[in-house]
C-alpha atoms as a PDB file:
ATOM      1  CA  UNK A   1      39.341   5.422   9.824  1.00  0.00           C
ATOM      2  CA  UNK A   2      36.392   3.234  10.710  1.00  0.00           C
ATOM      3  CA  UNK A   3      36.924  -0.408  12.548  1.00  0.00           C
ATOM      4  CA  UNK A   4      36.418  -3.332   9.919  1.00  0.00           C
ATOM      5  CA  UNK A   5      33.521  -4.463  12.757  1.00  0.00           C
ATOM      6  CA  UNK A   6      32.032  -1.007  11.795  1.00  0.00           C
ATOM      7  CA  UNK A   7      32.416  -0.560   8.608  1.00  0.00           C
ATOM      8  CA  UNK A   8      30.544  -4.402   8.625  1.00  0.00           C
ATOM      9  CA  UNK A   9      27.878  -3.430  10.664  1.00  0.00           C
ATOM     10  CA  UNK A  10      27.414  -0.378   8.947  1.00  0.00           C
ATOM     11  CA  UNK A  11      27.459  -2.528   5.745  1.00  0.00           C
ATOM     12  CA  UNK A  12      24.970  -5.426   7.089  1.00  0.00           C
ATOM     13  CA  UNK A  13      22.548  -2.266   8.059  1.00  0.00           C
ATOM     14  CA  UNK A  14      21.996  -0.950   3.965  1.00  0.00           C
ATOM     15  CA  UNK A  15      22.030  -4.920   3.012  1.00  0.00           C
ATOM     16  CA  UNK A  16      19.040  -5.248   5.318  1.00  0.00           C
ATOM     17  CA  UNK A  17      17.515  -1.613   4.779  1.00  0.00           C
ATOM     18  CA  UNK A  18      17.490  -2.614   1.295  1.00  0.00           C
ATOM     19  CA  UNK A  19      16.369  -5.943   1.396  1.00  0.00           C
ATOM     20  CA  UNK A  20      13.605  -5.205   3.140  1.00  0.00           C
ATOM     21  CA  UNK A  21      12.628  -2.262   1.116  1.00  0.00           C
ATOM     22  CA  UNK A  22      11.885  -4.444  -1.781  1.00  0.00           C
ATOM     23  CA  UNK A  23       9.309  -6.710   0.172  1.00  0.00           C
ATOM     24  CA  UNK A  24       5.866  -7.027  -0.793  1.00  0.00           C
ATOM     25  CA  UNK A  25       4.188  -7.311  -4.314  1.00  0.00           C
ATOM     26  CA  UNK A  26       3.462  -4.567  -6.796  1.00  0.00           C
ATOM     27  CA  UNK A  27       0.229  -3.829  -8.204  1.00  0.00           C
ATOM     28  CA  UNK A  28      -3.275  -2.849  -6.743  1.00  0.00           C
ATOM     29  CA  UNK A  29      -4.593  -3.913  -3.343  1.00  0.00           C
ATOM     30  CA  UNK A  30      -6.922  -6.740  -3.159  1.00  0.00           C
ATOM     31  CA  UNK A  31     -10.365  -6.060  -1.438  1.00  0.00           C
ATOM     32  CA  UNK A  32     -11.320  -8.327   1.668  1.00  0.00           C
ATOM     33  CA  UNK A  33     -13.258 -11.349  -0.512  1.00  0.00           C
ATOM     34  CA  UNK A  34     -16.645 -10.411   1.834  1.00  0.00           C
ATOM     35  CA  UNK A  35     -16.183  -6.255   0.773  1.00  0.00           C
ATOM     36  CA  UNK A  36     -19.800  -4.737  -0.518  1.00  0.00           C
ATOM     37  CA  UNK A  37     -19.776  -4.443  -4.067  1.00  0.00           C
ATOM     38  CA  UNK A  38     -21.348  -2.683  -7.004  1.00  0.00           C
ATOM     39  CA  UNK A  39     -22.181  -3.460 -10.437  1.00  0.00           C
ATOM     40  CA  UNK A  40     -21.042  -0.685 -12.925  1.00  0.00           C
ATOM     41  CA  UNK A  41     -21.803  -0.227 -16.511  1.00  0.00           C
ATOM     42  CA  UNK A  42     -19.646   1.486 -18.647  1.00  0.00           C
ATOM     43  CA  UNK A  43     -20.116   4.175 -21.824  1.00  0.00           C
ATOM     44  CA  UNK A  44     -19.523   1.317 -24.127  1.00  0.00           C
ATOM     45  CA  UNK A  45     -21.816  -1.351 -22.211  1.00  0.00           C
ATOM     46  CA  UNK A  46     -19.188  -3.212 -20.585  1.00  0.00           C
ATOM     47  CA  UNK A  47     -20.259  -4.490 -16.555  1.00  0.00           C
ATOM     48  CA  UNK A  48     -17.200  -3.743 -13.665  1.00  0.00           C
ATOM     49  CA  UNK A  49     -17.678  -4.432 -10.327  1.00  0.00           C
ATOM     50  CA  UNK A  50     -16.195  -1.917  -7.805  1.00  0.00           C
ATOM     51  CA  UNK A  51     -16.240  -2.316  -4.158  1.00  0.00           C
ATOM     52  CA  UNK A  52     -17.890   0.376  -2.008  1.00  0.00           C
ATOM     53  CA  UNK A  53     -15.913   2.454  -0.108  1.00  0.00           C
ATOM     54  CA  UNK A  54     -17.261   2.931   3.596  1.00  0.00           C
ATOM     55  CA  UNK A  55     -17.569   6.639   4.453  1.00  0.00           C
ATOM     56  CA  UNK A  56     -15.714   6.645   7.805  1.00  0.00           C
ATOM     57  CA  UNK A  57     -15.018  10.560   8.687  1.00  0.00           C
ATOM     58  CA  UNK A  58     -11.690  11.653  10.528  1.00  0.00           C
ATOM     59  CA  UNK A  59     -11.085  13.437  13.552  1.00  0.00           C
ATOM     60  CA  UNK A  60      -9.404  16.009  11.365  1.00  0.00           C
ATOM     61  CA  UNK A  61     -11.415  16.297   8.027  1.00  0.00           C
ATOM     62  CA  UNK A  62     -13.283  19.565   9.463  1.00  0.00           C
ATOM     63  CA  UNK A  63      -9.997  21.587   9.512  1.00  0.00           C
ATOM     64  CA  UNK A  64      -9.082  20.166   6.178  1.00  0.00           C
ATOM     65  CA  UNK A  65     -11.777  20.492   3.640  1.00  0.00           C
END
């Protein structure tokens, strides 16, 4: 049978596993407010701006593609 200091430890370790689990907000990232952007117009006429991804190969991509 576990020690009560233990079994409190053990229990302060998921309380804080947990708790910090849940940190951060949910939804899309933001782009950096000086990213490159492009002006997009839609099928039905509609403007979006979308921000250009740089094109920075990996070390790696020539054994995976």
């Amino acid at each position: 049978m576990p020690s009560p200091i233990r079994a409190a430890a053990i229990a302060a370790t998921l309380v804080l596993a947990v708790g910090l689990s849940a940190c951060g907000r949910r939804g899309p990232l933001e782009p950096p407010p000086d990213a490159p952007t492009t002006t997009v117009t839609k099928a039905d006429g509609t403007t979006e701006k979308k921000v250009v991804k740089p094109n920075r190969p990996f070390v790696l991509d020539g054994l995976l593609n």
